[in-house]
N, C-alpha and C. Protein backbone atom coordinates (compact mmCIF):
# COMPACT_ATOMS: atom_id res chain seq x y z
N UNK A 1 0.81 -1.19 0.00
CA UNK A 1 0.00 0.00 0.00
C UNK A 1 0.86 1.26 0.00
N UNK A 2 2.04 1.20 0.22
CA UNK A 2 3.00 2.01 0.33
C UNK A 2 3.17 3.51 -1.34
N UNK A 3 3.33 2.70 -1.94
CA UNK A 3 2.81 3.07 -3.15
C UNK A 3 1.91 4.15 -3.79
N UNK A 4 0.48 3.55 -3.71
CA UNK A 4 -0.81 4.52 -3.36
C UNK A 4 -0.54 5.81 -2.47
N UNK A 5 -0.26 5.59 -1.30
CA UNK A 5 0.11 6.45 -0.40
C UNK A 5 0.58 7.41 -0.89
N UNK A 6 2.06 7.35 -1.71
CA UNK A 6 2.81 8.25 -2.30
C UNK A 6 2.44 8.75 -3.43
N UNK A 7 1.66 7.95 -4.06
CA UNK A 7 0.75 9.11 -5.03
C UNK A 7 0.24 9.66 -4.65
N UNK A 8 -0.97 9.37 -3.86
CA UNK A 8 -1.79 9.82 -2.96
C UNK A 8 -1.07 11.64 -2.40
N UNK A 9 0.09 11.27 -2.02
CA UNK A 9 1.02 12.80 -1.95
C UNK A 9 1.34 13.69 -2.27
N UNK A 10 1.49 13.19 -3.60
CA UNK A 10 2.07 14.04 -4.73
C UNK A 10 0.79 14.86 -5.40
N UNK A 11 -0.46 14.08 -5.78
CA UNK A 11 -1.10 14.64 -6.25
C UNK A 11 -1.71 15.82 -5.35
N UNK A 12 -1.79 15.54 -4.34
CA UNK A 12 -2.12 16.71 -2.55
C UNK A 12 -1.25 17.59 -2.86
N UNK A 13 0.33 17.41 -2.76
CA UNK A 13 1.18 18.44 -3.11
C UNK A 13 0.98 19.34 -4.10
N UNK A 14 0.61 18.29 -5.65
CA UNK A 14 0.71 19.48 -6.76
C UNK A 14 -0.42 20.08 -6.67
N UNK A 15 -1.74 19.72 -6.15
CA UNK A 15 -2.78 20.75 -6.21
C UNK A 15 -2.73 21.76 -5.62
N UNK A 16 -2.03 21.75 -4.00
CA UNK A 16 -1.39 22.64 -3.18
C UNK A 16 -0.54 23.48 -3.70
N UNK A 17 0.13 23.14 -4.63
CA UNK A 17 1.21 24.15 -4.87
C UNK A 17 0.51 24.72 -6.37
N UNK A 18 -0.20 24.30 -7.03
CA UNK A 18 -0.83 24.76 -8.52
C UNK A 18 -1.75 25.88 -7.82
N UNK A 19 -2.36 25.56 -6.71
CA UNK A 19 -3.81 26.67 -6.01
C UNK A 19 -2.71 28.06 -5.45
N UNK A 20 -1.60 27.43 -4.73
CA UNK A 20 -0.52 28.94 -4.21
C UNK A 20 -0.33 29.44 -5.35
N UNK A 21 0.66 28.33 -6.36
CA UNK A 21 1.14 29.38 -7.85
C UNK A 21 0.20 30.54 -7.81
N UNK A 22 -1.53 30.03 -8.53
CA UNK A 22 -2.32 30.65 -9.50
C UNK A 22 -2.86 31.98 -8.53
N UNK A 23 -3.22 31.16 -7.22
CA UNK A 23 -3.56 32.63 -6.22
C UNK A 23 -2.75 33.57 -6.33
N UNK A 24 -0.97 33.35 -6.47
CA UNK A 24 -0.56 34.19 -6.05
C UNK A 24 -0.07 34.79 -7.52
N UNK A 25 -0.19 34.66 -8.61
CA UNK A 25 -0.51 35.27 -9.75
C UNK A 25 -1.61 36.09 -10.11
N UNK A 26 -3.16 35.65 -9.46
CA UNK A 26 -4.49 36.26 -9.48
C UNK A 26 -4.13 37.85 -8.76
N UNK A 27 -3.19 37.77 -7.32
CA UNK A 27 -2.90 38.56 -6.30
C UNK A 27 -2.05 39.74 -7.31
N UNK A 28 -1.27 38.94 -8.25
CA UNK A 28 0.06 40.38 -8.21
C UNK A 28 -0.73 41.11 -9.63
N UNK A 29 -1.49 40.18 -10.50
CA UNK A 29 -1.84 40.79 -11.38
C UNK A 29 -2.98 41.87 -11.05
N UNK A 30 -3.79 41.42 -10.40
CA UNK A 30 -4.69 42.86 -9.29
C UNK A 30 -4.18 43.69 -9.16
N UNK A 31 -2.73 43.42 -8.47
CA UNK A 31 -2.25 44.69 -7.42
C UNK A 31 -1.29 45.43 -8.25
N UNK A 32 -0.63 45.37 -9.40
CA UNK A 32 0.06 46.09 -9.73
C UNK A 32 -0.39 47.17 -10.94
N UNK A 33 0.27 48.48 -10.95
CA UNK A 33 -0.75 49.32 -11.32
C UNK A 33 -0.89 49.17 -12.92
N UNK A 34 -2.09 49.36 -13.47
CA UNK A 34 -1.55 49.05 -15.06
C UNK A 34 -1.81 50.22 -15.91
N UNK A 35 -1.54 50.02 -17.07
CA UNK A 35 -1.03 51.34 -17.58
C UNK A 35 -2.41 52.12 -18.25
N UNK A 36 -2.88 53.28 -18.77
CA UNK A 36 -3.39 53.50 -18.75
C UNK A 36 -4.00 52.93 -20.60
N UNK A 37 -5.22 52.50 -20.37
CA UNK A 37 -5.52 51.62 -21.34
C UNK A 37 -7.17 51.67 -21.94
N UNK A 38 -7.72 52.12 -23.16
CA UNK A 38 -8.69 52.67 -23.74
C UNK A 38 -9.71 51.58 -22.83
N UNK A 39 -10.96 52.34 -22.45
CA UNK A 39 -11.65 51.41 -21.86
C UNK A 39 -12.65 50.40 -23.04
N UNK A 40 -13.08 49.03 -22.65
CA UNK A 40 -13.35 48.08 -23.11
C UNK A 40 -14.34 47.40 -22.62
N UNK A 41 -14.99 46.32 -23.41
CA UNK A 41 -15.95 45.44 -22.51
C UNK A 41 -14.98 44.42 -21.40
N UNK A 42 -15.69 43.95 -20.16
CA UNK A 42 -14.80 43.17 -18.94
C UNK A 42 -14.30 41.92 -19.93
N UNK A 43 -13.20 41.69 -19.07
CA UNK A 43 -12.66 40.27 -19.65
C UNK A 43 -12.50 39.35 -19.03
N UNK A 44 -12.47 38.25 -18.74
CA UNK A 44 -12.36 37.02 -18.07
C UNK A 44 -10.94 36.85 -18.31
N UNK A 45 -10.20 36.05 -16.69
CA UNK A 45 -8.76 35.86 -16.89
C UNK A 45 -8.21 35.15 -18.08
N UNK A 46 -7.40 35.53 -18.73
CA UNK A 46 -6.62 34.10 -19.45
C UNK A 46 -7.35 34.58 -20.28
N UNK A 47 -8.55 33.96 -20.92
CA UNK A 47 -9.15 34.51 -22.49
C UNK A 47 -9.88 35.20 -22.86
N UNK A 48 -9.88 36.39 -21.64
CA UNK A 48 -10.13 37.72 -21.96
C UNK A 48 -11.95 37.75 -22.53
N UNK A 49 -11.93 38.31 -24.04
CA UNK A 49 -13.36 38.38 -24.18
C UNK A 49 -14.05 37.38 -25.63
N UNK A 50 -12.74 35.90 -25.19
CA UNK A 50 -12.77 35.31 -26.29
C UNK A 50 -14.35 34.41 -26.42
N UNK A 51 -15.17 34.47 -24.89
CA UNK A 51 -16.55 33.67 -25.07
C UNK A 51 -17.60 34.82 -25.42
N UNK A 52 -17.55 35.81 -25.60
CA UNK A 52 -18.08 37.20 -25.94
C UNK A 52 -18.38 37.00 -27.31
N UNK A 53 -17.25 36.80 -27.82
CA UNK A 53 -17.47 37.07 -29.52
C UNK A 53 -17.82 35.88 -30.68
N UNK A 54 -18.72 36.38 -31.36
CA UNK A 54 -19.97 35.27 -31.71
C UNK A 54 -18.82 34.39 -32.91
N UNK A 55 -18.84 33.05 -33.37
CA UNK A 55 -18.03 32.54 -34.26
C UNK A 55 -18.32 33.22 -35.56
N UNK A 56 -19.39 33.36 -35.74
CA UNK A 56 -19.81 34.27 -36.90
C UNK A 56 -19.96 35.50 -36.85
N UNK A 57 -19.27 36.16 -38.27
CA UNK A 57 -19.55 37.87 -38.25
C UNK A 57 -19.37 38.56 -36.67
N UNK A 58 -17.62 38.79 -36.34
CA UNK A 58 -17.61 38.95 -35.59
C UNK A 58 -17.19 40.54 -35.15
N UNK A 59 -17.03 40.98 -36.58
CA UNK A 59 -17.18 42.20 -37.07
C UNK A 59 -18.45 42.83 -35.86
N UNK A 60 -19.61 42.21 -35.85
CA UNK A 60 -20.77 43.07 -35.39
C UNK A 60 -20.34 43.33 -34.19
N UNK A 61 -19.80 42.33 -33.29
CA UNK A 61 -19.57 42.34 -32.07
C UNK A 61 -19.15 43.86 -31.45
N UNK A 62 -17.34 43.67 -32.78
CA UNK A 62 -16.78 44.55 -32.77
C UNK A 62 -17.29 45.82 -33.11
N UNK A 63 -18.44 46.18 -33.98
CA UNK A 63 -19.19 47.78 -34.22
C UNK A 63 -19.92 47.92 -32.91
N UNK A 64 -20.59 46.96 -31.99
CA UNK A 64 -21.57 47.26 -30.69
C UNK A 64 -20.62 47.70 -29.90
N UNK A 65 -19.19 47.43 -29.93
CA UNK A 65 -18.26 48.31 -28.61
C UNK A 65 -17.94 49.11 -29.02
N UNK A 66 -17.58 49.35 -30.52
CA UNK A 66 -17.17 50.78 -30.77
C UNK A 66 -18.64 51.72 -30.43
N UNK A 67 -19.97 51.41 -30.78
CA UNK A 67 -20.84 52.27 -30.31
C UNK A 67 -21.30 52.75 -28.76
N UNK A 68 -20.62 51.51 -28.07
CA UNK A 68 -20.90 51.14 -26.15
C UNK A 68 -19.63 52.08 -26.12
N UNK A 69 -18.40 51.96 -26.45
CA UNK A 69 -16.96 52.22 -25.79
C UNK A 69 -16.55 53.70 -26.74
N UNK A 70 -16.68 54.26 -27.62
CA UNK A 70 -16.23 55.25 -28.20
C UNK A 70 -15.10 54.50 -29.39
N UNK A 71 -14.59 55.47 -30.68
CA UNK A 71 -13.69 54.81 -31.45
C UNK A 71 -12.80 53.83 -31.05
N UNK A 72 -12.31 54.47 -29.70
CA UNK A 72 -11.09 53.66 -29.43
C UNK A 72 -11.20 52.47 -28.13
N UNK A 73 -11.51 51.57 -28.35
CA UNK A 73 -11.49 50.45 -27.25
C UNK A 73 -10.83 49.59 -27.11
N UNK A 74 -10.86 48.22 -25.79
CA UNK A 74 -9.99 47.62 -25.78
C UNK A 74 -10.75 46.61 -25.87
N UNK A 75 -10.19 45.01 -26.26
CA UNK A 75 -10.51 44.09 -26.71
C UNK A 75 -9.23 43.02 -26.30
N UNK A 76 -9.89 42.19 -25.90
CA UNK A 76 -8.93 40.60 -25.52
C UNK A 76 -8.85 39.54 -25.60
N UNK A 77 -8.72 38.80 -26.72
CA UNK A 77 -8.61 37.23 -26.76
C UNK A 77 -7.52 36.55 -26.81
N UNK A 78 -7.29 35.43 -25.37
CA UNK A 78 -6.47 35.01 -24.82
C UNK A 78 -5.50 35.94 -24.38
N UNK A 79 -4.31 35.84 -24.82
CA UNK A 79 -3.35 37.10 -24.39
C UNK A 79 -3.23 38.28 -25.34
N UNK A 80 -4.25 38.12 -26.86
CA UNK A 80 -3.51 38.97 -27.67
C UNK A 80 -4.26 40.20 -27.48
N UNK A 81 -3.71 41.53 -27.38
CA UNK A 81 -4.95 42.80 -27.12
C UNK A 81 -4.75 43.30 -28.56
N UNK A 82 -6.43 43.78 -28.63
CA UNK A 82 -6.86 44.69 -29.67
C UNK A 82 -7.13 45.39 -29.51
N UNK A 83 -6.76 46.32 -30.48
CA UNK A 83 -7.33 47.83 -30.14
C UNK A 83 -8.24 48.32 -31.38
N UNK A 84 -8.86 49.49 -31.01
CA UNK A 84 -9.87 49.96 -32.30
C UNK A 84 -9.68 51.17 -32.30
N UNK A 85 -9.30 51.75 -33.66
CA UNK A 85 -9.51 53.17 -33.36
C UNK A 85 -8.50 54.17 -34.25
């Protein structure tokens, strides 16, 4: 049974240490100040406003924020930023 056990460990460990990593990534990306940046619709971590935008004609999406946000807005899928304007 010795075995089990020690998996049993490891997998405890890496979830423990994957939940510190990501918290403490969630923490610094909050807290540090960011630069000043055209305002946009909200984004979800990591892929931003990639469940937002329809697979089709996504163009429209993009004319409803330029009319919500002014010419120039911000836009995010996954890490890449877009801008308009």
């Amino acid at each position: 049974m010795e075995p089990s056990f020690i998996a049993d460990n490891s997998v405890v460990a890496l979830a423990i240490g994957s939940f510190a990593f990501l918290s403490t990534l969630y923490v610094y990306r909050k807290a540090r100040p960011s630069a000043v940046l055209p305002p946009g619709p909200p984004q979800s971590p990591v892929v931003g406003n990639l469940f937002q935008m329809p697979k089709e004609q996504p163009w429209l999406k993009y004319a409803e924020w330029a009319e919500q946000y002014g010419e120039s807005y911000l836009a995010k899928e996954w890490e890449m930023i877009k801008t308009s304007g």
